[in-house]
C-alpha atoms as a PDB file:
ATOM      1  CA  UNK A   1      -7.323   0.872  -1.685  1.00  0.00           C
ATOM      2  CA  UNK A   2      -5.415  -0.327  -4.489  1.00  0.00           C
ATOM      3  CA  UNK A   3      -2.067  -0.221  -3.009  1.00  0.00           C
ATOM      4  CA  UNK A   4      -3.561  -2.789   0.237  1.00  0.00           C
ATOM      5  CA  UNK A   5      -4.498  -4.994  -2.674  1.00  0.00           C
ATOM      6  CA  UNK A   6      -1.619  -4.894  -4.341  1.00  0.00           C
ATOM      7  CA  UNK A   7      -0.067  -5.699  -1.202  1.00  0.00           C
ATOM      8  CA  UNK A   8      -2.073  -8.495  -0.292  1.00  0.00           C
ATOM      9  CA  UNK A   9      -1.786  -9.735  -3.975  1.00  0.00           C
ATOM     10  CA  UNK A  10       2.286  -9.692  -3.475  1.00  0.00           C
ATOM     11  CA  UNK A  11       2.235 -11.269   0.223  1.00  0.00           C
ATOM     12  CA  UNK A  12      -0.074 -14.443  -1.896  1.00  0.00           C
ATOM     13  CA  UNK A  13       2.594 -14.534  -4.681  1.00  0.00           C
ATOM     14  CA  UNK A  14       5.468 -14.229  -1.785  1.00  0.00           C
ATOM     15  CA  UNK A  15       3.770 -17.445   0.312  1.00  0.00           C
ATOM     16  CA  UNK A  16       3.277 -19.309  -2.901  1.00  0.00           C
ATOM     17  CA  UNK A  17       6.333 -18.787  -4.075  1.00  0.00           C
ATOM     18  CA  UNK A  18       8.889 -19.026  -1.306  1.00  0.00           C
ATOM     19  CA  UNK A  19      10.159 -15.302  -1.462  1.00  0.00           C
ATOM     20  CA  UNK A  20      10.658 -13.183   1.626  1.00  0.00           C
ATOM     21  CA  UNK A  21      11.031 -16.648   3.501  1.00  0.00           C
ATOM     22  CA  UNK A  22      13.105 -17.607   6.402  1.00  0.00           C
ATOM     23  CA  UNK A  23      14.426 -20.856   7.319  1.00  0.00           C
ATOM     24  CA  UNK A  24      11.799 -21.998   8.432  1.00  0.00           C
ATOM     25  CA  UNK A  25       9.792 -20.962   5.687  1.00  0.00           C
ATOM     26  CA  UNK A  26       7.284 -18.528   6.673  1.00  0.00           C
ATOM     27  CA  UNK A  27       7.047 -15.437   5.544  1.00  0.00           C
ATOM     28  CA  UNK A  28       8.414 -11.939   6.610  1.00  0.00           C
ATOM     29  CA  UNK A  29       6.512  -8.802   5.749  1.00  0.00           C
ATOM     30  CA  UNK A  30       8.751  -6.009   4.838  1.00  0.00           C
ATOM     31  CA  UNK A  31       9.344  -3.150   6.527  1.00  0.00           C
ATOM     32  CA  UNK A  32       6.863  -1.024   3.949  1.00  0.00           C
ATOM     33  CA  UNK A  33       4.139  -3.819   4.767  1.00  0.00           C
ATOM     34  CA  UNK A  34       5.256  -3.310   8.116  1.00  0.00           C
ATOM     35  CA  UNK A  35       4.444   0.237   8.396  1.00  0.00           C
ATOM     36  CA  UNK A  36       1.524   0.117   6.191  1.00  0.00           C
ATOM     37  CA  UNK A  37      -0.040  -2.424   8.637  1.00  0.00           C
ATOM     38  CA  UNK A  38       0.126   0.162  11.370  1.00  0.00           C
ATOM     39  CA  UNK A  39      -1.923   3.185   9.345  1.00  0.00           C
ATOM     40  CA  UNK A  40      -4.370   0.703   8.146  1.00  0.00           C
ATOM     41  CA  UNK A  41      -5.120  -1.120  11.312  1.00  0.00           C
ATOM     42  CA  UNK A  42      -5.353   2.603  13.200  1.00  0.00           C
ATOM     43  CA  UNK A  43      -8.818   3.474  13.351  1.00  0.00           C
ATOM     44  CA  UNK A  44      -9.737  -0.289  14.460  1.00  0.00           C
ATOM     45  CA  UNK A  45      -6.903  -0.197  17.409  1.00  0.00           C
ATOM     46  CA  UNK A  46      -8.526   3.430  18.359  1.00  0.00           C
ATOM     47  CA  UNK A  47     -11.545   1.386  19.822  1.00  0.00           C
ATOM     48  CA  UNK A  48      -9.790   0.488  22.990  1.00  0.00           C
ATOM     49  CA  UNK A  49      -7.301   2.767  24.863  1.00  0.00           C
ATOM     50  CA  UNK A  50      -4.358   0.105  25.949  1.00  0.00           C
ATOM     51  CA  UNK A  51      -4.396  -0.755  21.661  1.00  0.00           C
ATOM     52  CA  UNK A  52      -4.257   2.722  20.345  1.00  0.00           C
ATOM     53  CA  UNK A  53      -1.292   3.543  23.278  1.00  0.00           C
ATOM     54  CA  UNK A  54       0.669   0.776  21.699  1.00  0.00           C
ATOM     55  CA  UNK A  55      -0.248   2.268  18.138  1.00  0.00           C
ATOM     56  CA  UNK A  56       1.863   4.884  19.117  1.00  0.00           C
ATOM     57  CA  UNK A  57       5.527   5.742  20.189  1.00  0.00           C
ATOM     58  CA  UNK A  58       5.596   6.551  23.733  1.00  0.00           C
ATOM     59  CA  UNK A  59       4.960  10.226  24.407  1.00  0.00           C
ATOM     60  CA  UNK A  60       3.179  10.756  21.512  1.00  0.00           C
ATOM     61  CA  UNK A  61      -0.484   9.342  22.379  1.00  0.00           C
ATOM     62  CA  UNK A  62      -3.528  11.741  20.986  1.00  0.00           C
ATOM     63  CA  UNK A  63      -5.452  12.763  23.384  1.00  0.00           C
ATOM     64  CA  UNK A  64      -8.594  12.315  21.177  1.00  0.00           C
ATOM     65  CA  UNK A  65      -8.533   8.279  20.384  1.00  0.00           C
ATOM     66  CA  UNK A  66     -12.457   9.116  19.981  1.00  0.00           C
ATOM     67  CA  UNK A  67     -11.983  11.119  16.565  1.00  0.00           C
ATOM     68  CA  UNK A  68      -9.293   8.453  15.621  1.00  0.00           C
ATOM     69  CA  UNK A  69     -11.839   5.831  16.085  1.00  0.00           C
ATOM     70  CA  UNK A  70     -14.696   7.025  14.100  1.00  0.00           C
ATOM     71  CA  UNK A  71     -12.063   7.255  10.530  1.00  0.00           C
ATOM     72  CA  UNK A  72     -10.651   5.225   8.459  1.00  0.00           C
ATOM     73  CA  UNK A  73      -7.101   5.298   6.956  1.00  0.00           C
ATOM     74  CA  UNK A  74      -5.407   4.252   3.916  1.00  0.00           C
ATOM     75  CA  UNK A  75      -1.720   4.570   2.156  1.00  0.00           C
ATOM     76  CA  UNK A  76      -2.061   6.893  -0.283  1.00  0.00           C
ATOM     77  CA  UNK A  77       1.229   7.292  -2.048  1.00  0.00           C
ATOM     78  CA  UNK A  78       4.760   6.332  -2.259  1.00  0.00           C
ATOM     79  CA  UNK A  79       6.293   6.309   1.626  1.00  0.00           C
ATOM     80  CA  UNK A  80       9.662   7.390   2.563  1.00  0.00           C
ATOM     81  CA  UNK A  81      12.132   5.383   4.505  1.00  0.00           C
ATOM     82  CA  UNK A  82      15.401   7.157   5.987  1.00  0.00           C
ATOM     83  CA  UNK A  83      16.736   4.427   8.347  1.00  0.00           C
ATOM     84  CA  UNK A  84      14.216   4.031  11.200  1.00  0.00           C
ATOM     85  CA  UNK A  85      11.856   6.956  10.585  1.00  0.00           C
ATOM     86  CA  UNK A  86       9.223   6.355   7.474  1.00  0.00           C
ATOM     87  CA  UNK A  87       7.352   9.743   6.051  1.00  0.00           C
ATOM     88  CA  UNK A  88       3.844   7.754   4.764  1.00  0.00           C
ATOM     89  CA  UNK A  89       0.941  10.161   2.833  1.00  0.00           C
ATOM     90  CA  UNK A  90      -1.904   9.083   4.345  1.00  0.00           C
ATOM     91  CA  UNK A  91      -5.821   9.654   3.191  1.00  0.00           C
ATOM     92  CA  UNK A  92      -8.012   9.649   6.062  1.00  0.00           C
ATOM     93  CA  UNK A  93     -11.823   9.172   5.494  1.00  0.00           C
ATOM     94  CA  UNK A  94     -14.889   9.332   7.170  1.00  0.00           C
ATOM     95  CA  UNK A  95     -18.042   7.497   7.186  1.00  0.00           C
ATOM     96  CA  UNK A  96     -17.040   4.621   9.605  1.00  0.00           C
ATOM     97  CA  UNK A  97     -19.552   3.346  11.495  1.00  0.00           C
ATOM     98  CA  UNK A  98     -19.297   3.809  14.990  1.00  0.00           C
ATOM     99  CA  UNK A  99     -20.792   3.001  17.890  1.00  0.00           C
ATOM    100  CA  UNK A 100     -20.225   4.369  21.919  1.00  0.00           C
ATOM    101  CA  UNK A 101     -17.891   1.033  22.769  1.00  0.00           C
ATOM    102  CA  UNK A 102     -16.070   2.168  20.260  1.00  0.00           C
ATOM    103  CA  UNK A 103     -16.445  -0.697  17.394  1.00  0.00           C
ATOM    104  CA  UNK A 104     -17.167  -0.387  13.847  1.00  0.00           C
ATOM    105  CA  UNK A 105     -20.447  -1.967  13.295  1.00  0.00           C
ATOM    106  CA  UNK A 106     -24.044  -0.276  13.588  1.00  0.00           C
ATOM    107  CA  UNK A 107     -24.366   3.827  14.476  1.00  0.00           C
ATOM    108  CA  UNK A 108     -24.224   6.749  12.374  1.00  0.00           C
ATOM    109  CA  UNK A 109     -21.281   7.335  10.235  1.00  0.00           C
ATOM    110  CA  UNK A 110     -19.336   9.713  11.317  1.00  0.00           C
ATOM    111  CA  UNK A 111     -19.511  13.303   9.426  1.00  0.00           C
ATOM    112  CA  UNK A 112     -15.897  13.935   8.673  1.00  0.00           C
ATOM    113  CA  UNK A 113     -14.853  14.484   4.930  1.00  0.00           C
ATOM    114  CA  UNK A 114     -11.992  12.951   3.432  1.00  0.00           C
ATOM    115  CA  UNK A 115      -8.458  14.615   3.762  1.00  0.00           C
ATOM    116  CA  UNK A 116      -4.520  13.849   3.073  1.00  0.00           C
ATOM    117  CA  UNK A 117      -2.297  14.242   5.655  1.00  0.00           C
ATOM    118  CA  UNK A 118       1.513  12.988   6.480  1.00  0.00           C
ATOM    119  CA  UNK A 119       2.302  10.528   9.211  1.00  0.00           C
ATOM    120  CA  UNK A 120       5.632   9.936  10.898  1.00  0.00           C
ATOM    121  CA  UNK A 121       6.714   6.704  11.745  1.00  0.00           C
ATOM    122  CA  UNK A 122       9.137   5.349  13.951  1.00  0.00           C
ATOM    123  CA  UNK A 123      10.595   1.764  14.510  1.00  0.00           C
ATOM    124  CA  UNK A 124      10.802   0.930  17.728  1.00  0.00           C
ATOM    125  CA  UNK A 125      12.214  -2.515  18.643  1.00  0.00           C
ATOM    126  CA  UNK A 126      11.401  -3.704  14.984  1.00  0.00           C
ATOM    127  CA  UNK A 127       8.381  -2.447  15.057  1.00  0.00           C
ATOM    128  CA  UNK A 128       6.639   0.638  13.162  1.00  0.00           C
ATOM    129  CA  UNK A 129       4.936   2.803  15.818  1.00  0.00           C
ATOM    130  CA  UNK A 130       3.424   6.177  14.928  1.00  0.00           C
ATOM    131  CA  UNK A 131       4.975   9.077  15.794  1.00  0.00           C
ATOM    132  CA  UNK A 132       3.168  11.964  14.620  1.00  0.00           C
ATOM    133  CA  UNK A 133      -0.475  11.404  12.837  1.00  0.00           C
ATOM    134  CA  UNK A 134      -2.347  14.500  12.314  1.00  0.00           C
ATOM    135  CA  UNK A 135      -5.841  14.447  11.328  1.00  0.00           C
ATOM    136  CA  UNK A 136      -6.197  17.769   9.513  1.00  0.00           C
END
């Protein structure tokens, strides 16, 4: 949690300030922000199958998007960057709400304890797609 506000904290200072501009002066997240984006946004991109397929590089789509759906993900530690492939720790927490269509609002939250696992990311055309994402 305190590295996505620390993040969103920088990206104010960044628009304020001009940094990590291009020409035409808006900004450009980096590729860290980048690849944090796509952990983070994960269990919401889960609710619908075409989303979560594009979460993902191709060939490497879980077969459960159901158990991805009902967690929660966060950046938990310093990622790794080695060209195009990022190593990010990842906690993954339970206790999002979920429904049967698959959003985050009203049900039972799920059972599933919290846990550290880490992810492999690839870019693909400039953007971060996962390639490996276990959940335990």
């Amino acid at each position: 949690m305190k590295t996505q506000i620390l993040m969103a904290l920088a990206l104010a200072l960044f628009t304020l300030t001009g940094i990590g501009c291009d020409s035409s002066g808006s900004v450009k997240p980096s590729d860290e922000q980048n690849a944090f984006a796509s952990v983070a946004g994960l269990g919401d991109m889960a609710g619908d199958d075409e989303s979560f397929a594009k979460a993902f590089v191709a060939g490497s789509v879980p077969k459960n998007r159901k158990d991805y759906s009902e967690r929660g993900y966060e950046v938990a530690g310093e990622a790794t960057f080695d060209g195009d492939t990022a190593t990010v720790p990842v906690k993954i927490f339970g206790g999002v709400h979920a429904t049967s269509g698959g959003e985050k609002r009203g049900g039972k939250p799920s059972a599933v304890s919290q846990t550290e696992q880490i992810w492999t990311l690839i870019r693909v055309d400039d953007k971060w797609k996962i390639k490996d994402a276990p959940l335990s």
